[in-house]
Protein backbone atom coordinates (compact mmCIF):
# COMPACT_ATOMS: atom_id res chain seq x y z
CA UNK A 1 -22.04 25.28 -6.18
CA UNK A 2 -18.87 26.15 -6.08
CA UNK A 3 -16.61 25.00 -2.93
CA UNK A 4 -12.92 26.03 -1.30
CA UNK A 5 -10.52 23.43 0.64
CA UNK A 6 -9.72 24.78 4.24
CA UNK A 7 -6.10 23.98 5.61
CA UNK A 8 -7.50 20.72 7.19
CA UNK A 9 -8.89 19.21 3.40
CA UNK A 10 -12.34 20.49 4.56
CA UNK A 11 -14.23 21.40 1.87
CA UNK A 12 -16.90 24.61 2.34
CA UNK A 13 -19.07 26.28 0.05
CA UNK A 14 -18.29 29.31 -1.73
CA UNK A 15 -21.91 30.97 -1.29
CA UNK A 16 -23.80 30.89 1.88
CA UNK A 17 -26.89 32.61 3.87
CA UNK A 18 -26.45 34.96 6.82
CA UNK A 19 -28.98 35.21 9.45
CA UNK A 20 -27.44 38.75 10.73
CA UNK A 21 -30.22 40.55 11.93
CA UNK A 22 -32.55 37.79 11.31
CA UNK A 23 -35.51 38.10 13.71
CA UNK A 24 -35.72 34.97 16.26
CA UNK A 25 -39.35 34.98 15.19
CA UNK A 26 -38.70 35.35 11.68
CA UNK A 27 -35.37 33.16 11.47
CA UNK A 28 -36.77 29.25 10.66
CA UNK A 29 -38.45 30.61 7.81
CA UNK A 30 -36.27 32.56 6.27
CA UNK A 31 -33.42 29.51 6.26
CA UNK A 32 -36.08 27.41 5.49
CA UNK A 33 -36.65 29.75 2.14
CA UNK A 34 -32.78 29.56 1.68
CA UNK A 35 -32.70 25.90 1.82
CA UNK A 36 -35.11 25.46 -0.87
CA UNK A 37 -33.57 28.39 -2.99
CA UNK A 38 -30.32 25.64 -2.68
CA UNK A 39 -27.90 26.94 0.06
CA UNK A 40 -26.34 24.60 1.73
CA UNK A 41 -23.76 26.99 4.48
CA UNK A 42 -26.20 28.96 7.02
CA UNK A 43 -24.10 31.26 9.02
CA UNK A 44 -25.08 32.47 12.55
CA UNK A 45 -23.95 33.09 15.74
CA UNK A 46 -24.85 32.82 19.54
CA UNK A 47 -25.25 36.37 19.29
CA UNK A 48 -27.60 36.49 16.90
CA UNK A 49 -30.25 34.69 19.22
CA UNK A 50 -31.37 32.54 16.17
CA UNK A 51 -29.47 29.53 16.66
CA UNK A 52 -33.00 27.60 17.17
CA UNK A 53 -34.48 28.83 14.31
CA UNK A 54 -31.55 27.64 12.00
CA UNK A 55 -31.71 23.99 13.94
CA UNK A 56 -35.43 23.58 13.21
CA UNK A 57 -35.47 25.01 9.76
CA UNK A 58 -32.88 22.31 8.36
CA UNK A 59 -34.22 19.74 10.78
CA UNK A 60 -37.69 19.42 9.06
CA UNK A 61 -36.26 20.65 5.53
CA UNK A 62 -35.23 17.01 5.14
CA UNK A 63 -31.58 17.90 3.86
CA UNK A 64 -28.79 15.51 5.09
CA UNK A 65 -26.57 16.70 7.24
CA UNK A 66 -23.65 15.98 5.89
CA UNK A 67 -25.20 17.81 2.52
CA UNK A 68 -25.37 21.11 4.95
CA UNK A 69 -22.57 23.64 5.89
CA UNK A 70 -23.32 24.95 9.47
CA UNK A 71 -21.40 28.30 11.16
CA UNK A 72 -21.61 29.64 14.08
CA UNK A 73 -19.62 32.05 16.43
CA UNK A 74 -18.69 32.01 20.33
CA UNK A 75 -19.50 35.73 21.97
CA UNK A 76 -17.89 37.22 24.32
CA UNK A 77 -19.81 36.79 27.14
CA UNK A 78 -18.91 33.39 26.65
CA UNK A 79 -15.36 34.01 26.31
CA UNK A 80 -12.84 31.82 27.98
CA UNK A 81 -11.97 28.19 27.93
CA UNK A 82 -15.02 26.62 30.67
CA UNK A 83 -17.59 28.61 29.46
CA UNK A 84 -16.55 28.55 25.58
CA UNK A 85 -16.56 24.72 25.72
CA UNK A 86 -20.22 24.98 27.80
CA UNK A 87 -21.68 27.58 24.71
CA UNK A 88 -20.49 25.07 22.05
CA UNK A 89 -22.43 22.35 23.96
CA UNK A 90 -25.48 24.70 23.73
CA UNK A 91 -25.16 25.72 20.26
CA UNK A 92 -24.83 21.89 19.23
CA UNK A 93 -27.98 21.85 21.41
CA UNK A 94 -29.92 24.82 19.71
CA UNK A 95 -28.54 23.81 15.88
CA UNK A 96 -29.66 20.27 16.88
CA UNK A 97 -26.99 18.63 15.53
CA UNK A 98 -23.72 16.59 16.81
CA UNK A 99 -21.22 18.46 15.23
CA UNK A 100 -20.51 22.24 13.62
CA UNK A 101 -18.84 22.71 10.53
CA UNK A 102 -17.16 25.93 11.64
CA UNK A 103 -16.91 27.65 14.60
CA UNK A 104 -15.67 31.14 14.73
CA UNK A 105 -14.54 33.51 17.54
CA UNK A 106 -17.06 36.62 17.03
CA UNK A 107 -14.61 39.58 18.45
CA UNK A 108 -10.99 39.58 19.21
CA UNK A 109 -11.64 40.69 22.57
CA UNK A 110 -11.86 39.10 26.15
CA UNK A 111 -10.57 35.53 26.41
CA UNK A 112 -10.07 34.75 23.09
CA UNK A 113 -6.75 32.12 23.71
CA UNK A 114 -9.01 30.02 26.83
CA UNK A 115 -12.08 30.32 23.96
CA UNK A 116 -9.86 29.23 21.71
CA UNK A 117 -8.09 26.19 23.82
CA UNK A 118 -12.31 24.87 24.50
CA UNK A 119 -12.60 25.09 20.63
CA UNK A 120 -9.68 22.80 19.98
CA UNK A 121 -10.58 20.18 22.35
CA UNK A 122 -14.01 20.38 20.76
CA UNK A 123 -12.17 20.11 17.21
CA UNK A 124 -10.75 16.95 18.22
CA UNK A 125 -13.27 15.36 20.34
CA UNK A 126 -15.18 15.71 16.55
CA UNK A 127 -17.70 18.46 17.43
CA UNK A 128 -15.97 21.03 15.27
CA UNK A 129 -15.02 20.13 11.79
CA UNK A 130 -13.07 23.67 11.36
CA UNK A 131 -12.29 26.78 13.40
CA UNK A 132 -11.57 30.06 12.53
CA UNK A 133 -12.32 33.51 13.48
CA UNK A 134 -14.18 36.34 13.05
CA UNK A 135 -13.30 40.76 13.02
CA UNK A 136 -9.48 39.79 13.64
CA UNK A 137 -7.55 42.62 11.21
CA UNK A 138 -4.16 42.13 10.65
CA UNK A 139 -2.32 43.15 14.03
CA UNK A 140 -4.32 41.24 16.14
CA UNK A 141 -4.25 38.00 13.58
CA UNK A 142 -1.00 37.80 13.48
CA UNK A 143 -0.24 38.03 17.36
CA UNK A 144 -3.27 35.65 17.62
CA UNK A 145 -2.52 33.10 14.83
CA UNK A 146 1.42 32.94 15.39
CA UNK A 147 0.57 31.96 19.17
CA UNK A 148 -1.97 29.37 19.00
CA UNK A 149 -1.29 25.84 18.28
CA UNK A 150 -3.96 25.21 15.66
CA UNK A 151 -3.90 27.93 12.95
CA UNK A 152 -7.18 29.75 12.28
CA UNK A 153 -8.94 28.07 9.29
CA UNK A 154 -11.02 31.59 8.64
CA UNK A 155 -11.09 35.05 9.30
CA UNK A 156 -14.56 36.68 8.71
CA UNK A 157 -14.23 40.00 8.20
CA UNK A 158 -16.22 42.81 6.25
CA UNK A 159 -15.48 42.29 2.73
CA UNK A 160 -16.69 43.54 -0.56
CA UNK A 161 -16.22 45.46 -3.56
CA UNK A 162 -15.60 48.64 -1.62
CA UNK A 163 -13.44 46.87 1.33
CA UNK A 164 -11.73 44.24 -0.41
CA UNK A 165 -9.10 42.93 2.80
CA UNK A 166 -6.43 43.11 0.11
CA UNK A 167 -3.68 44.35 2.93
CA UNK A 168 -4.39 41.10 5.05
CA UNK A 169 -3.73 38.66 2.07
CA UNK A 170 -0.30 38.19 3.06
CA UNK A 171 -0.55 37.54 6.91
CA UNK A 172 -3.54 35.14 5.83
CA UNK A 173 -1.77 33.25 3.33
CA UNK A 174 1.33 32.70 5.82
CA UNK A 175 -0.93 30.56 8.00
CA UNK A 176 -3.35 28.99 5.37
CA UNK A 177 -6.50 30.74 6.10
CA UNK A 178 -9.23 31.42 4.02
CA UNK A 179 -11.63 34.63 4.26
CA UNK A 180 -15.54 34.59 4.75
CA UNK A 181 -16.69 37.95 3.89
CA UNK A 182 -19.89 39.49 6.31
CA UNK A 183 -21.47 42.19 4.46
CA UNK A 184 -20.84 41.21 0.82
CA UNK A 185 -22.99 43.80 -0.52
CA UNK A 186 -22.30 46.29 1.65
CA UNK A 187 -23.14 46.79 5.09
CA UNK A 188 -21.92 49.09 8.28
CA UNK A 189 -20.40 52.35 5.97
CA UNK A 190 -19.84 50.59 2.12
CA UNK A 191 -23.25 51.61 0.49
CA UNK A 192 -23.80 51.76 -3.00
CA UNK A 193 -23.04 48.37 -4.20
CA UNK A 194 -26.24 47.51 -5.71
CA UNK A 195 -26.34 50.60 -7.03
CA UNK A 196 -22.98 50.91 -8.87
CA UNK A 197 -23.25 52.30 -12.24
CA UNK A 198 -19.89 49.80 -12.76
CA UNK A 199 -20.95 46.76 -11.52
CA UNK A 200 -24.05 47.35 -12.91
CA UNK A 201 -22.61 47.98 -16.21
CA UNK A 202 -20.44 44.97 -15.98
CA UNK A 203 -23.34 42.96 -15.05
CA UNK A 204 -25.42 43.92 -18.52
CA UNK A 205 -22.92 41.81 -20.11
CA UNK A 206 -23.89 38.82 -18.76
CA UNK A 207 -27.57 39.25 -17.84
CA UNK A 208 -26.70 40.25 -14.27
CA UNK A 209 -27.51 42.66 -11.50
CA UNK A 210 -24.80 44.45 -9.78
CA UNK A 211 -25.37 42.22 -6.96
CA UNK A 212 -24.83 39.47 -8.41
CA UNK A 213 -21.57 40.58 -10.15
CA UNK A 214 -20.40 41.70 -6.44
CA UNK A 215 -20.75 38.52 -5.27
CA UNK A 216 -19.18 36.79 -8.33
CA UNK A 217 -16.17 38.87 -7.86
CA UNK A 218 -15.53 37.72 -4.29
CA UNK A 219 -16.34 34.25 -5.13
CA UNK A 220 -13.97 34.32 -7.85
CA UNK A 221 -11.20 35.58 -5.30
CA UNK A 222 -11.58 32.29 -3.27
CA UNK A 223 -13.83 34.64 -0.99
CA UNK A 224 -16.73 32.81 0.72
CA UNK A 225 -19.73 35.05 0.54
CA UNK A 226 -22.96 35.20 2.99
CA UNK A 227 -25.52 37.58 1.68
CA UNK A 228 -28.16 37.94 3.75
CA UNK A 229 -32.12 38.47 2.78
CA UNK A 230 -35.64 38.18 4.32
CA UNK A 231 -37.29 37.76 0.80
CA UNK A 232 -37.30 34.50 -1.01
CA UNK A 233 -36.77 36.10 -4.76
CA UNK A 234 -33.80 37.91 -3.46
CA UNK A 235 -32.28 35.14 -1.90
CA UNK A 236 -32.28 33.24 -5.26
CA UNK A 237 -31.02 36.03 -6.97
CA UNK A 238 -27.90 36.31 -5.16
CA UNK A 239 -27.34 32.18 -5.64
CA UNK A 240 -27.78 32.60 -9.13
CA UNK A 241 -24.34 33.79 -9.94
CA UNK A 242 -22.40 30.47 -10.73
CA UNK A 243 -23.52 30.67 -14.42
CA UNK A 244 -20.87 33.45 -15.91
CA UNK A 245 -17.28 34.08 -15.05
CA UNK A 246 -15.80 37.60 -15.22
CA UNK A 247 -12.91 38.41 -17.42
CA UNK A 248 -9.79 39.79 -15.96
CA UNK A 249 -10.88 43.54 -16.99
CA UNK A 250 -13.78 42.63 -15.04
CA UNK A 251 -12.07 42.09 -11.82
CA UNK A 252 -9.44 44.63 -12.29
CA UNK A 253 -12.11 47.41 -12.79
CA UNK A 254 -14.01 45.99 -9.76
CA UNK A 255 -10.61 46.17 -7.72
CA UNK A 256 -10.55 50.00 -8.53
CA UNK A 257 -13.76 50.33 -6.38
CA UNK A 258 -11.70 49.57 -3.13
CA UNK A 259 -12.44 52.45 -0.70
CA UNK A 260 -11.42 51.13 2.79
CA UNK A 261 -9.32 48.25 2.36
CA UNK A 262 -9.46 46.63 5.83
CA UNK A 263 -13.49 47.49 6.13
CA UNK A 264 -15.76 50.17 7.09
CA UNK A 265 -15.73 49.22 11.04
CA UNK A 266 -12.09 49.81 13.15
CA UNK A 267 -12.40 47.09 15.41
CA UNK A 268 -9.22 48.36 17.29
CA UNK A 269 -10.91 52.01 17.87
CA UNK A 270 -10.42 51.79 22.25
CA UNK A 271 -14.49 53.24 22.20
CA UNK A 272 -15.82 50.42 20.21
CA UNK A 273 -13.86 48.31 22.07
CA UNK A 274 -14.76 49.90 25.52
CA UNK A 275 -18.28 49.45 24.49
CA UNK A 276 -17.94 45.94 23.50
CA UNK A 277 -16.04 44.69 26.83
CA UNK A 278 -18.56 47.09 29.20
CA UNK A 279 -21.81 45.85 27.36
CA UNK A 280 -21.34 42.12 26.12
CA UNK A 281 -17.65 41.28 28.52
C-alpha cells in the first residue's frame, strides 16, 4: 500500500473501499470481503445507513485498529455545531470505535461553519484524527477554507479519468489539502471508464484492466481512490494496482480523457440544492 501525509503528518492510504450504495443488510459482508482482499481505509457516511455494518465487520475481522483507516461524513440533517458534535458521538457509537480517522462534511449546505466548529472540538478532544470535506468545488472551498480556523485536510469530490478536479488544484494546494476522489471509475454522468479503448490499451502493457490503470492514474496524482464493489474478485482487482507505474505518456494520454473537469454533478445548480435543503435540511 501506498500512503499520502495530510497537513497534520497524518498518514492515509492511497486506496480505499466505499460503501456508497452498500445495502445495510449487505454492508458487514462486503467490508468484511474488503478487509481480507487487504484494505485498510473503509469510507462511509451517516447517510449511507451502514455505519453498523462497517463497525461489526472490522470488529470481528481481528485487524488492529490502529492498522485500519476509518471515514465517515456528517449529513445535513445533522448540520450545525450541537447536533454535529451529538452525530459524531453516534457514529463513534455505530463504527464501535473511540476515535475516526477522518471526518468529512457530506454537502456544503446548511450549517456547515457550527458542523464544522463540533468537528474541531472533537479533533482536539482526540476523536477525530483529520477533517476535511466532502462536494465543496472551488467557490464554495475557498469562502469555506479561508474562514475557518482549521484548514480542511480533504475535499472529496467526484474524480476520475473523465473529471480529473484539475481547476481546483490551485485553491487546494493554497491551504494544504489533499483530494479523495468518490466515483473513481465513473459514477453519476462519467461512463465508459472500464470500457476505454485507451486505458484499456494502456493497461495491455502491463497486464492490466482499464480499471485498474484508472485507478493507478489517480493514485499516482497523490489522489486517494475508493472504488466501490459488492463482489469479492472485483474488489481485489481494483487493489491490485500497486505492482506497475505508468510512464509520463501514460498519464499525459490519460489527462486528454478529461471531459468535465470539476465532475459530472453541479453541486451549486439552486434545484439540486433546493432539493437537498427541502428533503435532507
Amino acid at each position: 500500500m501506498e500512503y499520502i501525509k495530510l497537513s497534520n503528518g497524518v498518514e492515509m492510504p492511497l486506496l480505499g473501499y466505499g460503501v456508497f450504495q452498500v445495502s445495510p443488510d449487505e454492508c458487514e459482508r462486503c467490508v468484511s470481503d474488503a478487509l481480507n482482499v487487504g484494505y485498510r481505509l473503509i469510507d462511509t457516511a451517516q447517510a449511507y445507513a451502514n455505519e453498523e455494518g462497517v463497525g461489526n465487520a472490522w470488529r470481528k475481522s481481528g485487524i488492529k485498529r490502529e492498522d485500519l483507516f476509518l471515514v465517515t461524513k456528517v449529513w445535513i440533517s445533522n448540520a450545525g455545531e450541537e447536533k454535529a458534535y451529538k452525530s459524531i458521538e453516534e457514529s463513534l457509537r455505530k463504527l464501535q470505535t473511540e476515535y475516526i480517522d477522518l471526518l468529512l462534511i457530506h454537502q456544503a449546505y446548511g450549517d456547515v461553519f457550527g458542523t464544522w466548529r463540533a468537528m474541531e472540538r472533537a479533533y482536539r478532544e482526540g476523536k477525530l484524527r483529520a477533517i476535511g470535506v466532502s462536494n465543496f468545488q472551488s467557490g464554495r472551498f475557498f469562502d469555506f477554507a479561508h474562514y475557518v480556523e482549521l484548514k480542511p485536510m480533504v475535499n472529496q469530490l467526484q474524480c476520475n479519468a473523465l473529471a480529473q478536479q484539475t481547476g481546483i488544484e490551485p485553491i487546494h494546494a493554497e491551504f494544504g489539502t489533499k483530494v479523495m476522489a468518490w466515483g473513481p471509475l465513473g459514477g453519476q454522468g462519467a461512463e465508459g471508464i472500464v470500457k476505454s479503448e485507451l486505458l484499456a490499451g494502456i493497461g495491455a502493457k502491463y497486464g492490466k484492466t482499464a480499471a485498474q490503470v484508472a485507478l493507478r492514474w489517480l493514485t499516482q496524482r497523490g489522489i486517494v481512490a475508493i472504488p466501490k464493489s459488492t463482489h469479492k474478485e472485483r474488489m481485489a482487482q481494483n487493489f491490485d494496482i500497486f505492482d506497475f507505474t505508468l510512464n509520463a505518456d501514460d498519464m499525459a494520454q490519460i489527462a486528454a480523457l478529461n471531459q468535465q473537469d470539476a465532475g459530472f454533478v453541479n453541486f451549486g445548480d439552486p434545484q439540486f440544492v433546493k432539493y437537498l435543503i427541502e428533503n435532507y435540511g
